[in-house]
PDB file of N, CA and C in Angstrom:
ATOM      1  N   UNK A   1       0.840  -1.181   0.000  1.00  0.00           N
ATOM      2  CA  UNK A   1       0.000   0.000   0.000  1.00  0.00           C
ATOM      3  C   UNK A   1       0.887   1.247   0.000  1.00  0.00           C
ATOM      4  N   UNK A   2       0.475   2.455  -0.688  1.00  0.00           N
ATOM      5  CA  UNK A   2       0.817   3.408  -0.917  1.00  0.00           C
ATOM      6  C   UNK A   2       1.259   4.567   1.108  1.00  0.00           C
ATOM      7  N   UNK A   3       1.978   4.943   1.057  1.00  0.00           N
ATOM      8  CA  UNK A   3       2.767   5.812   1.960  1.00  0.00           C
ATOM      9  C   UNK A   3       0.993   6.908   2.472  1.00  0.00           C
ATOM     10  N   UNK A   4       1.157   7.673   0.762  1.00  0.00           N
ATOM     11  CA  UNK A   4       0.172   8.333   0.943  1.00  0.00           C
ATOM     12  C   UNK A   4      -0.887   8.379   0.142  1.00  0.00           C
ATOM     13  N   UNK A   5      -2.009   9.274  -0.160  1.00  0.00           N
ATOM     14  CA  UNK A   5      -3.077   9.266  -0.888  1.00  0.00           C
ATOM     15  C   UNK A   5      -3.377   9.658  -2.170  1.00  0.00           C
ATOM     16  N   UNK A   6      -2.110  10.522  -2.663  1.00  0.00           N
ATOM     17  CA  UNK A   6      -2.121  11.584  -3.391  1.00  0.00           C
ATOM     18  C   UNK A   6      -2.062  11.311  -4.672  1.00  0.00           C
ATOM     19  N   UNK A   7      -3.460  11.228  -5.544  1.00  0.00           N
ATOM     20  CA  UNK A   7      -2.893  10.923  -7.104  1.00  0.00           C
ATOM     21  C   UNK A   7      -2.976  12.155  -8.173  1.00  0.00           C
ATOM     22  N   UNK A   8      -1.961  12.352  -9.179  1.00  0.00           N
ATOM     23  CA  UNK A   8      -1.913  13.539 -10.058  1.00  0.00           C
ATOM     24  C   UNK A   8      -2.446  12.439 -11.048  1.00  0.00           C
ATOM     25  N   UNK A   9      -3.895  13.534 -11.989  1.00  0.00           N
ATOM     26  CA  UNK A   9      -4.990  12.740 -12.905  1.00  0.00           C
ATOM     27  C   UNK A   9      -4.712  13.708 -14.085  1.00  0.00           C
ATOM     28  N   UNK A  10      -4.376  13.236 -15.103  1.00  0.00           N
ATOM     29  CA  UNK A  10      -4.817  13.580 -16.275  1.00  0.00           C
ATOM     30  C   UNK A  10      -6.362  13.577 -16.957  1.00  0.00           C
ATOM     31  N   UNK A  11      -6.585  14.703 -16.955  1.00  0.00           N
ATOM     32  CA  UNK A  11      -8.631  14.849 -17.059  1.00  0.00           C
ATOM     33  C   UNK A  11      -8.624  14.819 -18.880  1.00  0.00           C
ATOM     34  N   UNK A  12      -9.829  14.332 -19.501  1.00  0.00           N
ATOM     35  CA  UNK A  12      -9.986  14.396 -20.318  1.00  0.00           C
ATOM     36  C   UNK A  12     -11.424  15.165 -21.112  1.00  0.00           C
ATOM     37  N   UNK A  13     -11.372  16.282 -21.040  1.00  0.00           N
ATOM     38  CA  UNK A  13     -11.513  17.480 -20.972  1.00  0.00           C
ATOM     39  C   UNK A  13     -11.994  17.797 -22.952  1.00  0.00           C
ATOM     40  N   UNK A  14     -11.813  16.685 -23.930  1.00  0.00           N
ATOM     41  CA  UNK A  14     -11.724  16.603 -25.280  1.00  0.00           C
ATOM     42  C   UNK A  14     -12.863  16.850 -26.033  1.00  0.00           C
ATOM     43  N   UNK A  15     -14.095  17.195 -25.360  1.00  0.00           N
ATOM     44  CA  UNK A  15     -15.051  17.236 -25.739  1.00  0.00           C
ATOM     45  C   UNK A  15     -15.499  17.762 -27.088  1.00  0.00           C
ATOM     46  N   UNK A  16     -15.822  17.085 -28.337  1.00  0.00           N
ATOM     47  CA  UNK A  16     -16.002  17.731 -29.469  1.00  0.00           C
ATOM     48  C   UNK A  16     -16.776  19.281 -29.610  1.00  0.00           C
ATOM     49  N   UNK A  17     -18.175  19.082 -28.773  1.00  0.00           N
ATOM     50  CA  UNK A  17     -18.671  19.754 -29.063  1.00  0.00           C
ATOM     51  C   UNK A  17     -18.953  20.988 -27.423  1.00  0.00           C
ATOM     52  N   UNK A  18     -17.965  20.571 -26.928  1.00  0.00           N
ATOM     53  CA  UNK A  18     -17.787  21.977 -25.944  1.00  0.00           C
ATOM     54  C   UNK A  18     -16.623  22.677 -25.854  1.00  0.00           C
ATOM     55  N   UNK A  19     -16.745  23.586 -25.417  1.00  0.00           N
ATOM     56  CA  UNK A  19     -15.719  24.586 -25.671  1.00  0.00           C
ATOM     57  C   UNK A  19     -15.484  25.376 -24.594  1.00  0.00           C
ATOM     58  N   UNK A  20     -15.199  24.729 -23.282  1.00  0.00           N
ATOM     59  CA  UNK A  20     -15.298  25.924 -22.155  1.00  0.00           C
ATOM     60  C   UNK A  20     -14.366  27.546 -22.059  1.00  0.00           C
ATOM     61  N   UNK A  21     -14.383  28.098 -21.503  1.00  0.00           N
ATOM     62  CA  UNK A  21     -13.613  29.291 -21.634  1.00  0.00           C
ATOM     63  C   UNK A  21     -12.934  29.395 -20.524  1.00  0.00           C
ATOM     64  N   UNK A  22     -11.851  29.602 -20.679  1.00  0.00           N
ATOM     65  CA  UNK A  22     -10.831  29.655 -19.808  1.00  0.00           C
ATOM     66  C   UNK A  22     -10.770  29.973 -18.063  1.00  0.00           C
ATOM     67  N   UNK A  23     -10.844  29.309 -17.424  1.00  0.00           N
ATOM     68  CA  UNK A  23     -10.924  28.964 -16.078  1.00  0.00           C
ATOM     69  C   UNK A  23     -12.357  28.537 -16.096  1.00  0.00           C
ATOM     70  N   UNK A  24     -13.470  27.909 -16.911  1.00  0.00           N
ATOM     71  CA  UNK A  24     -14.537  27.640 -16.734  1.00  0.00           C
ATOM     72  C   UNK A  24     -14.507  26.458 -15.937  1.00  0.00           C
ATOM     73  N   UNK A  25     -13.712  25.323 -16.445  1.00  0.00           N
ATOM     74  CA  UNK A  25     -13.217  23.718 -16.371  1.00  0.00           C
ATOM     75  C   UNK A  25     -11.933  23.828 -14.858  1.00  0.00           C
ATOM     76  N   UNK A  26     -12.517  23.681 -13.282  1.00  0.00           N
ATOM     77  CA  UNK A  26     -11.837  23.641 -12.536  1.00  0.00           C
ATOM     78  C   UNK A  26     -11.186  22.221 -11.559  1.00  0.00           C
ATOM     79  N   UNK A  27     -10.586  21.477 -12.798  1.00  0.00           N
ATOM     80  CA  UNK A  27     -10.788  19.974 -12.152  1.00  0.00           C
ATOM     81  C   UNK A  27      -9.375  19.909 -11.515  1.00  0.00           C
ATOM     82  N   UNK A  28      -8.905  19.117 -10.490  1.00  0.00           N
ATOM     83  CA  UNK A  28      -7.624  19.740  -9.576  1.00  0.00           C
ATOM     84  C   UNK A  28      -6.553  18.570 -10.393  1.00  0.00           C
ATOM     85  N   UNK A  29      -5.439  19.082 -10.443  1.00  0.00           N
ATOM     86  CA  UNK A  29      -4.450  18.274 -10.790  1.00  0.00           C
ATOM     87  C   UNK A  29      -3.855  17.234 -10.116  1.00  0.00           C
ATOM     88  N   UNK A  30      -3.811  17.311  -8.431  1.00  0.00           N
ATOM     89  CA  UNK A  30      -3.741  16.372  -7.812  1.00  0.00           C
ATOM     90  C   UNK A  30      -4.777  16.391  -6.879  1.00  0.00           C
ATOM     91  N   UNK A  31      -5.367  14.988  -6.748  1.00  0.00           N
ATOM     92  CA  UNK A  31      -6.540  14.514  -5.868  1.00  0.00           C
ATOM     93  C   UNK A  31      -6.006  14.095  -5.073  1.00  0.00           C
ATOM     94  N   UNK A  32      -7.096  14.057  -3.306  1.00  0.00           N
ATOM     95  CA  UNK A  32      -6.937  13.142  -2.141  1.00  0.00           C
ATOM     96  C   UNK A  32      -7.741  11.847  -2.157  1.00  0.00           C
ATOM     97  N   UNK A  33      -7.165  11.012  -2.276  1.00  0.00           N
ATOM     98  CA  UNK A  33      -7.832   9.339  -2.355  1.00  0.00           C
ATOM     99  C   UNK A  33      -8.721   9.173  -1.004  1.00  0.00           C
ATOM    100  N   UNK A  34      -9.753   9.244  -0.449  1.00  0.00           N
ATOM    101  CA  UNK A  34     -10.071   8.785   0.388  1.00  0.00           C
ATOM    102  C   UNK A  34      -9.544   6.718   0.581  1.00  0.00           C
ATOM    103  N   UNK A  35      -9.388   6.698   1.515  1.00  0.00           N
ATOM    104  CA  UNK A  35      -8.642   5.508   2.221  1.00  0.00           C
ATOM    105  C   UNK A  35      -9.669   4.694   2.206  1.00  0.00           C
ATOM    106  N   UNK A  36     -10.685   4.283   2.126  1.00  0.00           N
ATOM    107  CA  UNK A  36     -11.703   3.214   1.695  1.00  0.00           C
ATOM    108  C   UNK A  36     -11.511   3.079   0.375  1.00  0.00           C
ATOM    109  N   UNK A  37     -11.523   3.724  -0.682  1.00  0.00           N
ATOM    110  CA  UNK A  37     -10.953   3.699  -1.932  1.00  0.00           C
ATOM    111  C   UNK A  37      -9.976   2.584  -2.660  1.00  0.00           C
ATOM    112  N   UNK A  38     -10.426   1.540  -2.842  1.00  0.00           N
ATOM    113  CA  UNK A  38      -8.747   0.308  -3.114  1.00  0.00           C
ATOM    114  C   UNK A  38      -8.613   0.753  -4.271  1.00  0.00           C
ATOM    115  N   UNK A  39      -7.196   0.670  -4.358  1.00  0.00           N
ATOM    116  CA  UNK A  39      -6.494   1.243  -5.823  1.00  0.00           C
ATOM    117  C   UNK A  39      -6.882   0.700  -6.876  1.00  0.00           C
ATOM    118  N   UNK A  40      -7.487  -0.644  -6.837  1.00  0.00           N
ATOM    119  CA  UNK A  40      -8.383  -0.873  -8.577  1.00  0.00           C
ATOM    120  C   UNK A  40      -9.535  -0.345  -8.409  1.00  0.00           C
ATOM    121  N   UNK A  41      -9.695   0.705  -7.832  1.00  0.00           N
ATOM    122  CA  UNK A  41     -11.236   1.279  -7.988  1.00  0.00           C
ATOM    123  C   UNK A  41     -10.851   3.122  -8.078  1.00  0.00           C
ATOM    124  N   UNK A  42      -9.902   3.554  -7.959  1.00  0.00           N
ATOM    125  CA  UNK A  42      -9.228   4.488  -8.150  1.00  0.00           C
ATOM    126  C   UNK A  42     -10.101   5.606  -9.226  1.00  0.00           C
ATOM    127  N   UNK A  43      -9.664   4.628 -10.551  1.00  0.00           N
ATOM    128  CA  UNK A  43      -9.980   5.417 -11.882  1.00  0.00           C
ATOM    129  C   UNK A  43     -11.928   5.960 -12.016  1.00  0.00           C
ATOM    130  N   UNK A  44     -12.772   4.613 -11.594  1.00  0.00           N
ATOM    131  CA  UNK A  44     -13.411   4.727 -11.176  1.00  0.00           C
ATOM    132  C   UNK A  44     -14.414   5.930 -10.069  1.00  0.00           C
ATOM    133  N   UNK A  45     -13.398   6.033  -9.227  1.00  0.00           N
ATOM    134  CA  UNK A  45     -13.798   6.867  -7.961  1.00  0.00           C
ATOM    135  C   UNK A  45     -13.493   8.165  -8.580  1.00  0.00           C
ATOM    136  N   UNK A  46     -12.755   8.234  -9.262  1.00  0.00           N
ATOM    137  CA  UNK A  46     -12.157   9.867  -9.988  1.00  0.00           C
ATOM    138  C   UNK A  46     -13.090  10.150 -10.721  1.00  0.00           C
ATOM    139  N   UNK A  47     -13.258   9.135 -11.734  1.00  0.00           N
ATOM    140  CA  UNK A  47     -14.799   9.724 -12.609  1.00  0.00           C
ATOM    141  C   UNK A  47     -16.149  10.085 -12.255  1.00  0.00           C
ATOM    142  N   UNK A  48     -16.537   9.167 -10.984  1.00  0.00           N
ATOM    143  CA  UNK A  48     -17.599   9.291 -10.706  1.00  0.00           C
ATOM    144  C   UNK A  48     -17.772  10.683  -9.818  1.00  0.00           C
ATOM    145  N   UNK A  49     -16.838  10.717  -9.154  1.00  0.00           N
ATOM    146  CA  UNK A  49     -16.651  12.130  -8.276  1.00  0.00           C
ATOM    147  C   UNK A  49     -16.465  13.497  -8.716  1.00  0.00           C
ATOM    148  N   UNK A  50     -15.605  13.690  -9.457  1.00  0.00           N
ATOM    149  CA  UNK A  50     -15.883  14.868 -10.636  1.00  0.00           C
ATOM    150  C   UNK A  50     -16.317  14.868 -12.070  1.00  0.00           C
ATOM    151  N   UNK A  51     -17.032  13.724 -12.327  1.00  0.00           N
ATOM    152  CA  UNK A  51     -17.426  14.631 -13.642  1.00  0.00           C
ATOM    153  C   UNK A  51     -17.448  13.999 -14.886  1.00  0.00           C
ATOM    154  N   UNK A  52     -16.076  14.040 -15.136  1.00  0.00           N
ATOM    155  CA  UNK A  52     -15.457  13.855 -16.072  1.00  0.00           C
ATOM    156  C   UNK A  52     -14.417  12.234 -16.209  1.00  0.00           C
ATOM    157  N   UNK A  53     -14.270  12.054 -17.212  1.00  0.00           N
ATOM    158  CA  UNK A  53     -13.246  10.917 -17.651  1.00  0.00           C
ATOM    159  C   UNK A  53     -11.619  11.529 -17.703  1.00  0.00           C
ATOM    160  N   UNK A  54     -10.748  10.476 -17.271  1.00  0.00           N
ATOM    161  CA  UNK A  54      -9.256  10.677 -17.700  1.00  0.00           C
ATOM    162  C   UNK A  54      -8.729   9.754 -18.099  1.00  0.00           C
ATOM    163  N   UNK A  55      -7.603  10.663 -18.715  1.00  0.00           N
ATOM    164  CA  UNK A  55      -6.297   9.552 -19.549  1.00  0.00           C
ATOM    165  C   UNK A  55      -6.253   8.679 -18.914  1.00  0.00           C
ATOM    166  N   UNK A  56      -5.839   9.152 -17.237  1.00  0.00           N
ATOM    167  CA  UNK A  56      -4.991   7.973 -16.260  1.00  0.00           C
ATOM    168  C   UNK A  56      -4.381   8.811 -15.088  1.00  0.00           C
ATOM    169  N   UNK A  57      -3.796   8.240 -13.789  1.00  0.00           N
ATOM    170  CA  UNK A  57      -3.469   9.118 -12.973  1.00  0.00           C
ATOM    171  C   UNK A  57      -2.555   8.218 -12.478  1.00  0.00           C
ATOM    172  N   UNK A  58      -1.452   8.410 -11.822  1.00  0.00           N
ATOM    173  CA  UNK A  58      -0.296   8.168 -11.322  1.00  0.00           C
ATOM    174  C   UNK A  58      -0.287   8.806  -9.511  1.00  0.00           C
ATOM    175  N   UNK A  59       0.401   7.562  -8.632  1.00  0.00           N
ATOM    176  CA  UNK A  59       0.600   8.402  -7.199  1.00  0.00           C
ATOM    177  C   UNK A  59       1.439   9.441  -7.221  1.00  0.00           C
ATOM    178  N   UNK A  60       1.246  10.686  -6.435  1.00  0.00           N
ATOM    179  CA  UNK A  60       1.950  11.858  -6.680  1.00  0.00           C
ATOM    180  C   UNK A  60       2.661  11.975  -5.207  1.00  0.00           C
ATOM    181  N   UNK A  61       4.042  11.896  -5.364  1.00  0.00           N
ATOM    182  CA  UNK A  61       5.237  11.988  -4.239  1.00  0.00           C
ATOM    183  C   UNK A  61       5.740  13.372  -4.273  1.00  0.00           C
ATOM    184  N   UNK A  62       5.428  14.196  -2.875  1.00  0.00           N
ATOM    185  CA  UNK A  62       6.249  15.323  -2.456  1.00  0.00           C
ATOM    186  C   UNK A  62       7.504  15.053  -2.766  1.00  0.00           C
ATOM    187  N   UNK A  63       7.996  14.392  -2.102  1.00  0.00           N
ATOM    188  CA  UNK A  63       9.600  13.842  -2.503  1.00  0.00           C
ATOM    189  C   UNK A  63      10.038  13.713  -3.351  1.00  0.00           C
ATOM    190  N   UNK A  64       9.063  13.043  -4.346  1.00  0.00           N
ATOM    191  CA  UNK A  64       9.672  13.293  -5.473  1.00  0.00           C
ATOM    192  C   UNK A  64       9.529  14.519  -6.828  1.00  0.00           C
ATOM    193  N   UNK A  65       8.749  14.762  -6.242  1.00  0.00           N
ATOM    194  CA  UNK A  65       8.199  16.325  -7.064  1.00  0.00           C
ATOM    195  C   UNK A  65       9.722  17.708  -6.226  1.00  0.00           C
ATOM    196  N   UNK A  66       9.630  17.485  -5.272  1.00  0.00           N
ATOM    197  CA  UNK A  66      10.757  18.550  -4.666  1.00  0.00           C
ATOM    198  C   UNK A  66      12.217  18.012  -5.443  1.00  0.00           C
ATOM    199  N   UNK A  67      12.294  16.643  -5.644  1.00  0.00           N
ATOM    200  CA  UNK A  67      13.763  16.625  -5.855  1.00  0.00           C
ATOM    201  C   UNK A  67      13.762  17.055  -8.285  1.00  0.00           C
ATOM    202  N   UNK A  68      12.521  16.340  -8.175  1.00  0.00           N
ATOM    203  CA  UNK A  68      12.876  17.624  -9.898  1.00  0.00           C
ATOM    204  C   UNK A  68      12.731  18.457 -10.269  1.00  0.00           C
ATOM    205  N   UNK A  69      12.211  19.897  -9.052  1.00  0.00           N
ATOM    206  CA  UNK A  69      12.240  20.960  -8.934  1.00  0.00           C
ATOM    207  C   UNK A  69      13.534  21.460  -8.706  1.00  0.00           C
ATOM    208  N   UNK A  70      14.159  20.504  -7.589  1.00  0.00           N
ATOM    209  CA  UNK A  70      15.334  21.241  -7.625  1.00  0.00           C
ATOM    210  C   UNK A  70      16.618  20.684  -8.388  1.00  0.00           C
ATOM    211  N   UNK A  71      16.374  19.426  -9.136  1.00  0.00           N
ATOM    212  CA  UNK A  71      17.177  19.116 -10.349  1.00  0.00           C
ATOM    213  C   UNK A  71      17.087  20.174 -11.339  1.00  0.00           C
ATOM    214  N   UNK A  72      15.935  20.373 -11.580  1.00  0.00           N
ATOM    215  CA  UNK A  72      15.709  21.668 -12.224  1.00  0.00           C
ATOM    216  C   UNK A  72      16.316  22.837 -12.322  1.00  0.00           C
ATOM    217  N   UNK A  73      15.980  23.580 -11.196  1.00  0.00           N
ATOM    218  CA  UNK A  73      16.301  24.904 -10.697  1.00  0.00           C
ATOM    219  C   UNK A  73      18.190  24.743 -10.754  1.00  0.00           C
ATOM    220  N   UNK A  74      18.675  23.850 -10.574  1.00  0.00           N
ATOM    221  CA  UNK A  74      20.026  24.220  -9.921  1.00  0.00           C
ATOM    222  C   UNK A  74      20.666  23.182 -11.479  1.00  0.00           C
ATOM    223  N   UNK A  75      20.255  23.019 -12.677  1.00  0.00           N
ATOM    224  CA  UNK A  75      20.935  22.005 -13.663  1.00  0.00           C
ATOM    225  C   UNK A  75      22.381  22.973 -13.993  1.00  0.00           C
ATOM    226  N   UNK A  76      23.426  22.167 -14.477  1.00  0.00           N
ATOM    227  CA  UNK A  76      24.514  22.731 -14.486  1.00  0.00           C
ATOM    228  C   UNK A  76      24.134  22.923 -16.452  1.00  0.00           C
ATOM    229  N   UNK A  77      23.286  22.746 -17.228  1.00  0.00           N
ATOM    230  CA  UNK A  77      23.074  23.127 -18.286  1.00  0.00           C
ATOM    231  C   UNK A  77      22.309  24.341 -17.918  1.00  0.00           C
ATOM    232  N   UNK A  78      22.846  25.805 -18.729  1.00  0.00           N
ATOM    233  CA  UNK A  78      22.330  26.953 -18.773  1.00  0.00           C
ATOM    234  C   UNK A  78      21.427  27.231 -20.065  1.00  0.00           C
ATOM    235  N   UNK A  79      20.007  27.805 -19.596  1.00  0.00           N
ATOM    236  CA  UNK A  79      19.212  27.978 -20.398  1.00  0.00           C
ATOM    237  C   UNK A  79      19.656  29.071 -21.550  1.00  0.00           C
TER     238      UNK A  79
END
């Protein structure tokens, strides 16, 4: 089992025939899993809860989000 709850979702948002306008569509980039939730029911629980369908969503690590921010920020290749 996962550390923590946190999944980043790719929303699928493709709709032929809508066209929202910019900040209309407020779906969050990373979600809190409620803990009754088992991870093959995940994709599921995302759709039914907001809305919409997605690509797919992946667990989202502080840890690891801080360390390619600061791979980032500090690369010895200059922009």
């Amino acid at each position: 089992m996962q550390e923590h709850r946190i999944v980043e979702v790719k929303w699928d948002t493709s709709d032929e025939n809508w066209n929202p306008l910019p900040g209309e569509v407020d779906l969050p980039e990373l979600v809190t899993v409620p803990v009754n939730v088992k991870e093959e029911d995940i994709s599921d629980w995302l759709s039914d809860r907001w809305g919409y369908c997605h690509f797919g969503w992946r667990w989202w690590s502080a840890d690891k989000e801080s360390r390619t921010m600061a791979a980032n920020a500090y690369s010895s290749d200059p922009m």
